[in-house]
C-alpha atoms as a PDB file:
ATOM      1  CA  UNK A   1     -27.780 -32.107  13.159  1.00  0.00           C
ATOM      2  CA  UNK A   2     -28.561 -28.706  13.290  1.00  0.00           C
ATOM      3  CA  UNK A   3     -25.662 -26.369  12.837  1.00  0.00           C
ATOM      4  CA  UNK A   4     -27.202 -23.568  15.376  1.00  0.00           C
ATOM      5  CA  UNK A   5     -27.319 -26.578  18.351  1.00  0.00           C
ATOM      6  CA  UNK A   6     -24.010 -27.760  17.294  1.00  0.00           C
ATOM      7  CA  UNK A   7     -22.591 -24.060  18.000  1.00  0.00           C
ATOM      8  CA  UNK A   8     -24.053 -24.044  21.449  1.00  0.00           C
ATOM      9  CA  UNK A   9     -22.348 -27.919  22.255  1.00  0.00           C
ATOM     10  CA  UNK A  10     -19.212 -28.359  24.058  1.00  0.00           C
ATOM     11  CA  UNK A  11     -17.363 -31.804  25.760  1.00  0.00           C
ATOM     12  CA  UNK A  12     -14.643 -31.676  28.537  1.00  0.00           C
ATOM     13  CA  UNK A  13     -12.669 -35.176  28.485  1.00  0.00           C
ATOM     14  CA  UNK A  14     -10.650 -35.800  31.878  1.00  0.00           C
ATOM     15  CA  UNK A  15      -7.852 -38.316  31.199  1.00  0.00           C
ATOM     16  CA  UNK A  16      -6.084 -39.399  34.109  1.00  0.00           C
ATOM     17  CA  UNK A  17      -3.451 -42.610  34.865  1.00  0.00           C
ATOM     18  CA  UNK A  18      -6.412 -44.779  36.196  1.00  0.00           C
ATOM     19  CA  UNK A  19      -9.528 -43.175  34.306  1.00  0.00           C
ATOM     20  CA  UNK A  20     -11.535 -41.482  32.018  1.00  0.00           C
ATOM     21  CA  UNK A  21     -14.609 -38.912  32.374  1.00  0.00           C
ATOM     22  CA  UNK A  22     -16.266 -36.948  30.233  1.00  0.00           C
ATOM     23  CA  UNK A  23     -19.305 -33.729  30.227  1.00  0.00           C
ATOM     24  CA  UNK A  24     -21.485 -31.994  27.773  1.00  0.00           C
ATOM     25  CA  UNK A  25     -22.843 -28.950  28.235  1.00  0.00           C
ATOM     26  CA  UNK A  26     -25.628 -28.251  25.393  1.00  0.00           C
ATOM     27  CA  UNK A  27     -27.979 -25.456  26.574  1.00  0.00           C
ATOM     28  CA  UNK A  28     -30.472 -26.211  23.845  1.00  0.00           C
ATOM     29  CA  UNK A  29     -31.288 -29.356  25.378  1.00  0.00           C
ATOM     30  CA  UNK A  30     -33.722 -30.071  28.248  1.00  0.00           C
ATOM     31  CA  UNK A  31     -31.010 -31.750  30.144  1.00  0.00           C
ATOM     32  CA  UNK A  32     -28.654 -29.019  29.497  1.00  0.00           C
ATOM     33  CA  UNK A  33     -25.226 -31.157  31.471  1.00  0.00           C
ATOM     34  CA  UNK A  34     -24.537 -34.452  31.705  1.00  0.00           C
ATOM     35  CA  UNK A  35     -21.476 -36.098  33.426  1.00  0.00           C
ATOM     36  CA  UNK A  36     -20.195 -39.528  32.964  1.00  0.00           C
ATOM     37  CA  UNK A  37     -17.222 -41.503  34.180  1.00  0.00           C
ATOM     38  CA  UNK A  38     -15.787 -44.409  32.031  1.00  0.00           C
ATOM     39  CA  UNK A  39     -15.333 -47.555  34.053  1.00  0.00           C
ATOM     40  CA  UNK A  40     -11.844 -48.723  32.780  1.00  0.00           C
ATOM     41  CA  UNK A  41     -10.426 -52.185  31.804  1.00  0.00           C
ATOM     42  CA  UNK A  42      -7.284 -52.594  33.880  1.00  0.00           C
ATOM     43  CA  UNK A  43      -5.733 -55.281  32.155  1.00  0.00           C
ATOM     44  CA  UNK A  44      -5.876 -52.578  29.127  1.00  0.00           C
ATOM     45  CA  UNK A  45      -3.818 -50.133  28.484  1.00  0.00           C
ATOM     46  CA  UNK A  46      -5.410 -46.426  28.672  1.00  0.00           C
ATOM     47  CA  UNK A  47      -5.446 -45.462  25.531  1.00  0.00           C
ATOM     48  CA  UNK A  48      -7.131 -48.930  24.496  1.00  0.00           C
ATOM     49  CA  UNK A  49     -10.274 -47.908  27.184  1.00  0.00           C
ATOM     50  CA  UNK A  50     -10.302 -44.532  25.047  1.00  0.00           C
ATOM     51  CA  UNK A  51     -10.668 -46.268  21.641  1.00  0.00           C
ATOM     52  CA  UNK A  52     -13.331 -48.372  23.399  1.00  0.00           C
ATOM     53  CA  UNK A  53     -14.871 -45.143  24.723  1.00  0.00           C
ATOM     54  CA  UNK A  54     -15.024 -43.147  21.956  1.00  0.00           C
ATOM     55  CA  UNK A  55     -16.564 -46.249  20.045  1.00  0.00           C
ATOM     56  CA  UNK A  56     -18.965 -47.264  22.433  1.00  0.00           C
ATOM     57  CA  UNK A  57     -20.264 -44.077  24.211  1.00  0.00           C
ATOM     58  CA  UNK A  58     -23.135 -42.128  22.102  1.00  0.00           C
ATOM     59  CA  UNK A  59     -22.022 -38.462  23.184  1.00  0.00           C
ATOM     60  CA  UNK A  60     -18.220 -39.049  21.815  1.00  0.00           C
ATOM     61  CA  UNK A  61     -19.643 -39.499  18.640  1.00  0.00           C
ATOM     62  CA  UNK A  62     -21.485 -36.683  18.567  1.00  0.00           C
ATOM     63  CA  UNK A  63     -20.376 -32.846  16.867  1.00  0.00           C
ATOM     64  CA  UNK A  64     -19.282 -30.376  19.044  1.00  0.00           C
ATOM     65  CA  UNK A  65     -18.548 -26.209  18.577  1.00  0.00           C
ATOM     66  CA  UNK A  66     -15.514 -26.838  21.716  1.00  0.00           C
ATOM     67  CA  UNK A  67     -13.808 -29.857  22.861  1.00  0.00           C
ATOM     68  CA  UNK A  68     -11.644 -29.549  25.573  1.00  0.00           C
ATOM     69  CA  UNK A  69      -9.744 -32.230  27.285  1.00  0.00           C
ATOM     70  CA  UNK A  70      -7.980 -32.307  30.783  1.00  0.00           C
ATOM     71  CA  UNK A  71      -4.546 -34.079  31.165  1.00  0.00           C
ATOM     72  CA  UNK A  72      -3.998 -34.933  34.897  1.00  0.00           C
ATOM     73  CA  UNK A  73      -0.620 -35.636  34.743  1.00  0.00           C
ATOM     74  CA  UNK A  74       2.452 -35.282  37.390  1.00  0.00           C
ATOM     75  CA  UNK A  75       4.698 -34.919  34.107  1.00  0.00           C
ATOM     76  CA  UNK A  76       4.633 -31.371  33.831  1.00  0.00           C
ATOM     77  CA  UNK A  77       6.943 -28.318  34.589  1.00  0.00           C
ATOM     78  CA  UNK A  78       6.898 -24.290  34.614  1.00  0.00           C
ATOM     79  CA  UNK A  79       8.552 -21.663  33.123  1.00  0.00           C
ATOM     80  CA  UNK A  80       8.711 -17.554  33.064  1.00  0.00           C
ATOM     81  CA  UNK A  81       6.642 -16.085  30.307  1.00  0.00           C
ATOM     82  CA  UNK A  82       9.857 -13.770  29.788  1.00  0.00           C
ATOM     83  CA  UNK A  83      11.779 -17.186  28.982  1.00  0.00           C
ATOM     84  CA  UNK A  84       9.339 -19.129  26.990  1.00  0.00           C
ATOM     85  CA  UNK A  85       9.346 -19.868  23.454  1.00  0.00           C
ATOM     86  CA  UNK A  86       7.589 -22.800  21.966  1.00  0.00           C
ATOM     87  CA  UNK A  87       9.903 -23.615  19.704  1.00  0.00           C
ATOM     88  CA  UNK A  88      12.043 -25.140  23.261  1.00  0.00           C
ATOM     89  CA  UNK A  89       9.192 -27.229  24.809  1.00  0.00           C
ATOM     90  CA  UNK A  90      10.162 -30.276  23.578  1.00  0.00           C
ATOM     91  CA  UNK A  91      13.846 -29.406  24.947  1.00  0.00           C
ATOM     92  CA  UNK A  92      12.654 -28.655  28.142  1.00  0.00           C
ATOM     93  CA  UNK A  93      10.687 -31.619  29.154  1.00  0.00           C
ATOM     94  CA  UNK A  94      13.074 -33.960  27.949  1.00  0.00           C
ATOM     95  CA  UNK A  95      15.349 -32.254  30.456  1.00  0.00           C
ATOM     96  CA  UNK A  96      13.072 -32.960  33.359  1.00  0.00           C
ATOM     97  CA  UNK A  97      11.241 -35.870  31.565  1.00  0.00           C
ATOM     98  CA  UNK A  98      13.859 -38.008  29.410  1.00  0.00           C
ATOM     99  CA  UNK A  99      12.109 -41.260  29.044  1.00  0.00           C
ATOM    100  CA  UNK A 100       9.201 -39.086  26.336  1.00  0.00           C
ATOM    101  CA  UNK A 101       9.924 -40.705  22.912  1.00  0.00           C
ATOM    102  CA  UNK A 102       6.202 -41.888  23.531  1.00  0.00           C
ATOM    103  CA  UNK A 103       4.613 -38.635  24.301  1.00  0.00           C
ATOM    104  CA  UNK A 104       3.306 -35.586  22.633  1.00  0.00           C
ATOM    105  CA  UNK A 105       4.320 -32.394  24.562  1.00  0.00           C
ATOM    106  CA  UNK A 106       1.844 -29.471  24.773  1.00  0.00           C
ATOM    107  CA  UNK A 107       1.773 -26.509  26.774  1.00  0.00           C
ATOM    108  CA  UNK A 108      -0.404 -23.599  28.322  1.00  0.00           C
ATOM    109  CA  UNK A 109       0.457 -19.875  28.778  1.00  0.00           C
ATOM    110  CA  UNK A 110      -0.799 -18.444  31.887  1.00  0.00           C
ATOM    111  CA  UNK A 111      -0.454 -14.715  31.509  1.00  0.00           C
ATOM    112  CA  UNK A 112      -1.719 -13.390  34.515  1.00  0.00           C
ATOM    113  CA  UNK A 113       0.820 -15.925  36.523  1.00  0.00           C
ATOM    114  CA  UNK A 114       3.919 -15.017  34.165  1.00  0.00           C
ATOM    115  CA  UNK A 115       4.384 -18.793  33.899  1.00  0.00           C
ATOM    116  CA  UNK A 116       4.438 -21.442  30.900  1.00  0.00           C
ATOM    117  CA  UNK A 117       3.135 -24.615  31.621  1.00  0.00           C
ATOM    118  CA  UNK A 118       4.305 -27.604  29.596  1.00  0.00           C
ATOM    119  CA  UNK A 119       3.482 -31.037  29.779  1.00  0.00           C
ATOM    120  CA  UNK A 120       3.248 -34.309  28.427  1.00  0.00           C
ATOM    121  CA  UNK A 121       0.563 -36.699  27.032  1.00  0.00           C
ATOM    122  CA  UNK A 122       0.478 -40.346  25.524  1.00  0.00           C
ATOM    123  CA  UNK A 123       1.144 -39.890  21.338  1.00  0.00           C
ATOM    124  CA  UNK A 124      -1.551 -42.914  21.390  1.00  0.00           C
ATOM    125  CA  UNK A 125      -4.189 -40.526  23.511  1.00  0.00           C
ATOM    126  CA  UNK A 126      -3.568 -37.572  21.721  1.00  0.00           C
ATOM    127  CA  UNK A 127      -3.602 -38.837  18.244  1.00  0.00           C
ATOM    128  CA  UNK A 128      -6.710 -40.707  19.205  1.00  0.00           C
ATOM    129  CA  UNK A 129      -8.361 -37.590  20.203  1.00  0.00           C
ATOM    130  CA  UNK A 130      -7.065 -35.592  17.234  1.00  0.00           C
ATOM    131  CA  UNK A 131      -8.425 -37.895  15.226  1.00  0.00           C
ATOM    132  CA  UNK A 132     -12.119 -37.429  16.433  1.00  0.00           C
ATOM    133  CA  UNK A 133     -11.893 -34.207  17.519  1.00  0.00           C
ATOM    134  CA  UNK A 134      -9.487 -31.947  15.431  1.00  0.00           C
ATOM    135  CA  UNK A 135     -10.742 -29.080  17.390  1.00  0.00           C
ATOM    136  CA  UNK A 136      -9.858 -30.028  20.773  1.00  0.00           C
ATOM    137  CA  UNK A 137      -7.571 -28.077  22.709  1.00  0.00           C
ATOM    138  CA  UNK A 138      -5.311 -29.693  25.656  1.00  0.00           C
ATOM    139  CA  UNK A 139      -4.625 -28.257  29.429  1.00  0.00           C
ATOM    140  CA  UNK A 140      -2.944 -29.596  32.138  1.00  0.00           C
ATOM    141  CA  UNK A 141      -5.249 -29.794  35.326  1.00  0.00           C
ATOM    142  CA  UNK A 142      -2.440 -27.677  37.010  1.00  0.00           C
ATOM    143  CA  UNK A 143      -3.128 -25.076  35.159  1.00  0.00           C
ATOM    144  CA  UNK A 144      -6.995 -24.578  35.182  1.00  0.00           C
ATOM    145  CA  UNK A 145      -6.388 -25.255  39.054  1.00  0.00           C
ATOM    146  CA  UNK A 146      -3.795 -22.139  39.402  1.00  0.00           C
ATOM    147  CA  UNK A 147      -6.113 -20.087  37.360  1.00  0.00           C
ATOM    148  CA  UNK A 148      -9.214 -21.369  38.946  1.00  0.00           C
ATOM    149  CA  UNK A 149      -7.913 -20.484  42.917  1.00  0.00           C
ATOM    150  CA  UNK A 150      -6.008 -17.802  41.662  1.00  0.00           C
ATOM    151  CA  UNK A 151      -8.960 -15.566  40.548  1.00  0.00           C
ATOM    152  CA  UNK A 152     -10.999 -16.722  43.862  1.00  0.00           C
ATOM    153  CA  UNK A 153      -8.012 -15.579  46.169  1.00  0.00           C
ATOM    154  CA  UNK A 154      -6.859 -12.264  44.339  1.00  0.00           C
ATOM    155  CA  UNK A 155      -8.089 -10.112  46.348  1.00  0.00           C
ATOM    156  CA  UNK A 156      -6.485 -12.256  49.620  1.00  0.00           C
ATOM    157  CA  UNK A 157      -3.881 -10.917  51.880  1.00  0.00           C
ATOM    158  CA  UNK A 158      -2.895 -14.411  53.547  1.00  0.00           C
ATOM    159  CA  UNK A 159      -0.600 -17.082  53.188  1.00  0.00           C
ATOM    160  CA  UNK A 160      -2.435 -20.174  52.104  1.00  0.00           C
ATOM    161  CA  UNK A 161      -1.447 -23.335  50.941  1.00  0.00           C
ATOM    162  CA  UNK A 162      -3.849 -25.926  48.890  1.00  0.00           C
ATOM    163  CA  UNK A 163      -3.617 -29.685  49.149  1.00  0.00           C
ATOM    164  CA  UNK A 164      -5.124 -31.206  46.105  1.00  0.00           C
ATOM    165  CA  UNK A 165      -5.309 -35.150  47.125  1.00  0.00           C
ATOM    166  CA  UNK A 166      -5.841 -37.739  44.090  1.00  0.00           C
ATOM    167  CA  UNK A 167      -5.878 -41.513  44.516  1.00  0.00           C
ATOM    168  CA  UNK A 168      -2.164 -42.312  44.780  1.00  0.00           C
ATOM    169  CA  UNK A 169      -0.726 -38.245  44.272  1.00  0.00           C
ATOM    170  CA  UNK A 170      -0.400 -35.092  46.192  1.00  0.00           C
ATOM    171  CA  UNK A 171      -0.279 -31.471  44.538  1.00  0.00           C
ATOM    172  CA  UNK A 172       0.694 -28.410  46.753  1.00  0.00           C
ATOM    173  CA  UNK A 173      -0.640 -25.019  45.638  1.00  0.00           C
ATOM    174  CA  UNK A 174       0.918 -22.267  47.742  1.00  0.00           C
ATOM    175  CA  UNK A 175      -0.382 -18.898  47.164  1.00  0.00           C
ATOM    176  CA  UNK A 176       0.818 -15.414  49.018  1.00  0.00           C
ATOM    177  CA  UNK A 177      -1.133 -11.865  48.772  1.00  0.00           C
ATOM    178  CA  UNK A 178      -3.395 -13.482  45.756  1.00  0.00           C
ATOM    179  CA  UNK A 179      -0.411 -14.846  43.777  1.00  0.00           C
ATOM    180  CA  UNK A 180       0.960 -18.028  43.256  1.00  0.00           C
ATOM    181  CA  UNK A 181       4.449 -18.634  44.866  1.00  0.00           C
ATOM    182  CA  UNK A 182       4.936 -22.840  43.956  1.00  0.00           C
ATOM    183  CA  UNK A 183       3.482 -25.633  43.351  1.00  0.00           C
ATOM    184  CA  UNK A 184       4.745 -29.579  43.594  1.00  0.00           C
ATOM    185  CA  UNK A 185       3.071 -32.591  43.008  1.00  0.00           C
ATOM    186  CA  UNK A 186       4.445 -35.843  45.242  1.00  0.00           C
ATOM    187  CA  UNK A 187       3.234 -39.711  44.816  1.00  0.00           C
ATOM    188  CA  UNK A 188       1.997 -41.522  48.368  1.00  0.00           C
ATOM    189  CA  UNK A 189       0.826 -43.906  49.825  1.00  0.00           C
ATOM    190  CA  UNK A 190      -1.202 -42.966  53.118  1.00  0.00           C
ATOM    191  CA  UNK A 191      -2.118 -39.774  55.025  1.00  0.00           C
ATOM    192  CA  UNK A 192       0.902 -39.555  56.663  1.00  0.00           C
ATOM    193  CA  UNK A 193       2.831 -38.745  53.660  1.00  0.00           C
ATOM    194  CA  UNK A 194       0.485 -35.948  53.198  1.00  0.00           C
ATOM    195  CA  UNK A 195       1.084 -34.776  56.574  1.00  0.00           C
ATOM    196  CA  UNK A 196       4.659 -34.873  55.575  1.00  0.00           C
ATOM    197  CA  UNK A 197       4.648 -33.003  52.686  1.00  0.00           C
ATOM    198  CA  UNK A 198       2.470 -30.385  53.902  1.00  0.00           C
ATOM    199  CA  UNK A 199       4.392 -29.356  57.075  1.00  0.00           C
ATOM    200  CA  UNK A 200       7.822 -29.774  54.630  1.00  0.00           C
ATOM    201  CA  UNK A 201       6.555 -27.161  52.077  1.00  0.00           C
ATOM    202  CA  UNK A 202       4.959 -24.736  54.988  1.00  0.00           C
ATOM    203  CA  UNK A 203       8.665 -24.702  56.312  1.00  0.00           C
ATOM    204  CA  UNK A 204      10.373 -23.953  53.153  1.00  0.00           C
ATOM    205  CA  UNK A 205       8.182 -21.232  52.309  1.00  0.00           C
ATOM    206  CA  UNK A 206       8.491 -20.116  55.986  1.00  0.00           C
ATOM    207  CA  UNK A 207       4.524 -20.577  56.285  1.00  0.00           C
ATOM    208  CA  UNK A 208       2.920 -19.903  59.453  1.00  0.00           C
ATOM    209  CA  UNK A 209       1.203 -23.451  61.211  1.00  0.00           C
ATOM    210  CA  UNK A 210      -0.287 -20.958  63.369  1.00  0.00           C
ATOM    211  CA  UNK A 211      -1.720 -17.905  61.474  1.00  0.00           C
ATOM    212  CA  UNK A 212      -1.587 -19.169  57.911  1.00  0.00           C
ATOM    213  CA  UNK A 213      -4.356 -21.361  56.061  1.00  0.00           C
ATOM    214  CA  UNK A 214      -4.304 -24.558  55.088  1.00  0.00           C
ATOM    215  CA  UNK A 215      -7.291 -25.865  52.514  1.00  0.00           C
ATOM    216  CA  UNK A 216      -7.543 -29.625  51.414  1.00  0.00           C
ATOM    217  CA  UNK A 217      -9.344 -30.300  47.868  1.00  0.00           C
ATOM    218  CA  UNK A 218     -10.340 -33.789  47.241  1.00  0.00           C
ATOM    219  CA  UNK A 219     -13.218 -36.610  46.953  1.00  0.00           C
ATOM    220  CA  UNK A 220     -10.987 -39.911  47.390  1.00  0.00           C
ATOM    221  CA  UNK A 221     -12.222 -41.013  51.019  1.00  0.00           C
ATOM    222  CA  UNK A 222      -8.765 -39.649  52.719  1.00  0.00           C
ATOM    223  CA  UNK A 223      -9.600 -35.542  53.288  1.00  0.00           C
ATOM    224  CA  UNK A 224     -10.990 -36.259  56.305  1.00  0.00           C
ATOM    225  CA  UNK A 225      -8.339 -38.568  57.761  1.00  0.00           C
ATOM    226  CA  UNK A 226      -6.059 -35.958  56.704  1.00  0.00           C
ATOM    227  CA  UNK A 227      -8.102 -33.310  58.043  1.00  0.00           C
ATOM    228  CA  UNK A 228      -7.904 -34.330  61.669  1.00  0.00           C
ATOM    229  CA  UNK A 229      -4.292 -35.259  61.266  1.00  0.00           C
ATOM    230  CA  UNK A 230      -2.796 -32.047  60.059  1.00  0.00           C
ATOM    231  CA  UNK A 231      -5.147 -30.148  62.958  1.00  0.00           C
ATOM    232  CA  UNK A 232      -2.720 -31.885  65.152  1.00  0.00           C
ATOM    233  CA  UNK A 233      -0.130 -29.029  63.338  1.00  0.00           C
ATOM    234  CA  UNK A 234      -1.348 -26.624  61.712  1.00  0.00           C
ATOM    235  CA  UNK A 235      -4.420 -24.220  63.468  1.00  0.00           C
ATOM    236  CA  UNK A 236      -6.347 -22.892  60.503  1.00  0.00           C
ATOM    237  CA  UNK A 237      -6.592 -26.081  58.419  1.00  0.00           C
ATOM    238  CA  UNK A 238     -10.625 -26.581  56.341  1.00  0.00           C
ATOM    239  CA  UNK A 239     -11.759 -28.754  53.758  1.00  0.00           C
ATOM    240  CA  UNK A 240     -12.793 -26.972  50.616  1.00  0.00           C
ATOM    241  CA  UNK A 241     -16.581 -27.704  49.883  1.00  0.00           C
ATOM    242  CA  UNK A 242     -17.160 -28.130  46.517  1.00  0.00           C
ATOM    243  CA  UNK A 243     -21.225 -27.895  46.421  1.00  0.00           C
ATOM    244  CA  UNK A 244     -20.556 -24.637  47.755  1.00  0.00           C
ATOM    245  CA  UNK A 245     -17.394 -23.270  46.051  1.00  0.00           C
ATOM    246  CA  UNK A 246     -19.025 -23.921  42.892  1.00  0.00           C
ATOM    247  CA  UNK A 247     -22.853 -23.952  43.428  1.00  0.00           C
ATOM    248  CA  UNK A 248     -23.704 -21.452  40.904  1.00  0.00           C
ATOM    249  CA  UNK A 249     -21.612 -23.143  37.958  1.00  0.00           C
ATOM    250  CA  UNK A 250     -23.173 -25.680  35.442  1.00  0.00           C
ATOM    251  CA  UNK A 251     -22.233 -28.581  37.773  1.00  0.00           C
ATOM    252  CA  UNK A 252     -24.387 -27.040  40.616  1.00  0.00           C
ATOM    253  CA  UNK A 253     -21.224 -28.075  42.570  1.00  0.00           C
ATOM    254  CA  UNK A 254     -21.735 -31.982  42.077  1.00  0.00           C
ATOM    255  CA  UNK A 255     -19.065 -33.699  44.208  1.00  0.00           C
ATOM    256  CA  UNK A 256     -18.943 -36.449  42.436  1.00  0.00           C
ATOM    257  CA  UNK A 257     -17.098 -34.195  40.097  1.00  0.00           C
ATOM    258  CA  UNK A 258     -13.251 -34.050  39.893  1.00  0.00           C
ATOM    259  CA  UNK A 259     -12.688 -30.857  41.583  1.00  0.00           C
ATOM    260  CA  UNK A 260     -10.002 -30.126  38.867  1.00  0.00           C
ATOM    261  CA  UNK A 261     -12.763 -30.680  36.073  1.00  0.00           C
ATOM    262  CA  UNK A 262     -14.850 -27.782  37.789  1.00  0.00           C
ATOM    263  CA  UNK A 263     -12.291 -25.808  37.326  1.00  0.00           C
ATOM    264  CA  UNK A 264     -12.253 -26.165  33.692  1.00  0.00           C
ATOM    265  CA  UNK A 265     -15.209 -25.700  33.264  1.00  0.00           C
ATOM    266  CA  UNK A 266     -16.041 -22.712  35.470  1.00  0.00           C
ATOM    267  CA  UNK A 267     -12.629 -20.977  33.910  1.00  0.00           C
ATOM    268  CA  UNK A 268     -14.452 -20.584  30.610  1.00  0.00           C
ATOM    269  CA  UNK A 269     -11.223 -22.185  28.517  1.00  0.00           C
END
């Protein structure tokens, strides 16, 4: 292969509990980005479908200058820059995490947000993808999110709280004057727990339902159940429109898209 093309080729992975997508991005080529999700074997475990993938699928077996690959994971935890030393993040997610004998820990520094994120993924996965791609680096979806809505919402002077809904998970992204104040992610099972969850973090951070923002991320099929149910408490509640937010990125704003892959991608990592 040509070593110039090779320099202009990058792959995003997305591993998640229940699946696997990838993208390339080659500019060289006439079809410059391609996305594909991996239909998964249930009655495998994850990291088998990866072996499988990275066997089967022609564009994991192809050289590339960047790989990056998304965990989406709720096993992960912050700390303050000031505090962080990565010598301790093994210490520190056993803490919150103790059953990890089977995972590799990594971890992202978000400067601008004066926070550490650390989190876990599968030895199997990661070795698996070390293997293939010794060049790939690892980020938590939490943290390309923060950076992602961070940098759109610097310059805001609201409250505004961001409901990122996966199949069976909730994250909560609450942001004040352009900065991040918390963020929590909670397992459900139906729109009401969303509902829940929402007005619950509003009160603690003493949120306004009246004059404060609420903005709901999300392609599973429940946004606009949840929508029209959290209308019913808080006033200025939208749904974030992803053809839109990120129309002018290499995605063209493809819904289809994980929202939290966008924002890898449009981050520049």
């Amino acid at each position: 292969m040509n070593n110039d093309k090779v320099l202009n080729k990058s792959l995003s992975i997305r591993i998640s509990t229940n699946g696997l997508s990838f993208c390339t991005y080659s500019p060289d080529d006439k079809k410059a980005f391609e996305y594909k999700k991996i239909d998964v074997q249930p009655t495998i475990s994850l990291a088998a479908n990866l072996k499988d993938a990275l066997m089967r699928e022609p564009e994991l077996k192809e050289n590339y200058q960047r790989v990056n690959v998304m965990i989406v994971t709720p096993h992960t935890t912050c700390i303050p820059v000031e505090d962080f030393d990565p010598e301790d993040v093994e210490t520190i997610y056993e803490f919150n995490f103790p059953d990890s004998d089977q995972t590799h820990i990594s971890y992202n520094v978000l400067n601008r947000w004066g926070i550490a994120v650390i989190f876990g993924i599968s030895k199997n996965i990661y070795q698996l993808l070390i293997d293939d791609f010794p060049q790939a680096r690892f980020y938590a979806s939490l943290s390309t999110i923060i950076e992602h809505i961070g940098n759109k919402d610097k310059s805001s002077r609201k409250d505004k709280l961001y409901a990122y809904v996966l199949e069976h998970e909730l994250t909560l992204y609450a942001f004040s004057n352009g900065m991040m104040r918390c963020f929590n992610t909670f397992q459900i099972t139906s729109v009401d727990d969303c509902v829940y969850y929402i007005l619950n973090m509003m009160q603690q951070l003493k949120f306004s339902q009246v004059d404060d923002s609420l903005l709901i991320i999300g392609n599973t099929g429940k946004e606009k159940d949840l929508h029209s149910k959290a209308r019913g408490f808080v006033k200025d509640v939208s749904m974030v429109d992803c053809k839109e937010e990120f129309r002018n990125s290499i995605t063209g704003g493809d819904a289809s898209i994980p929202y939290d892959l966008q924002t890898l991608l449009i981050c520049g990592f």
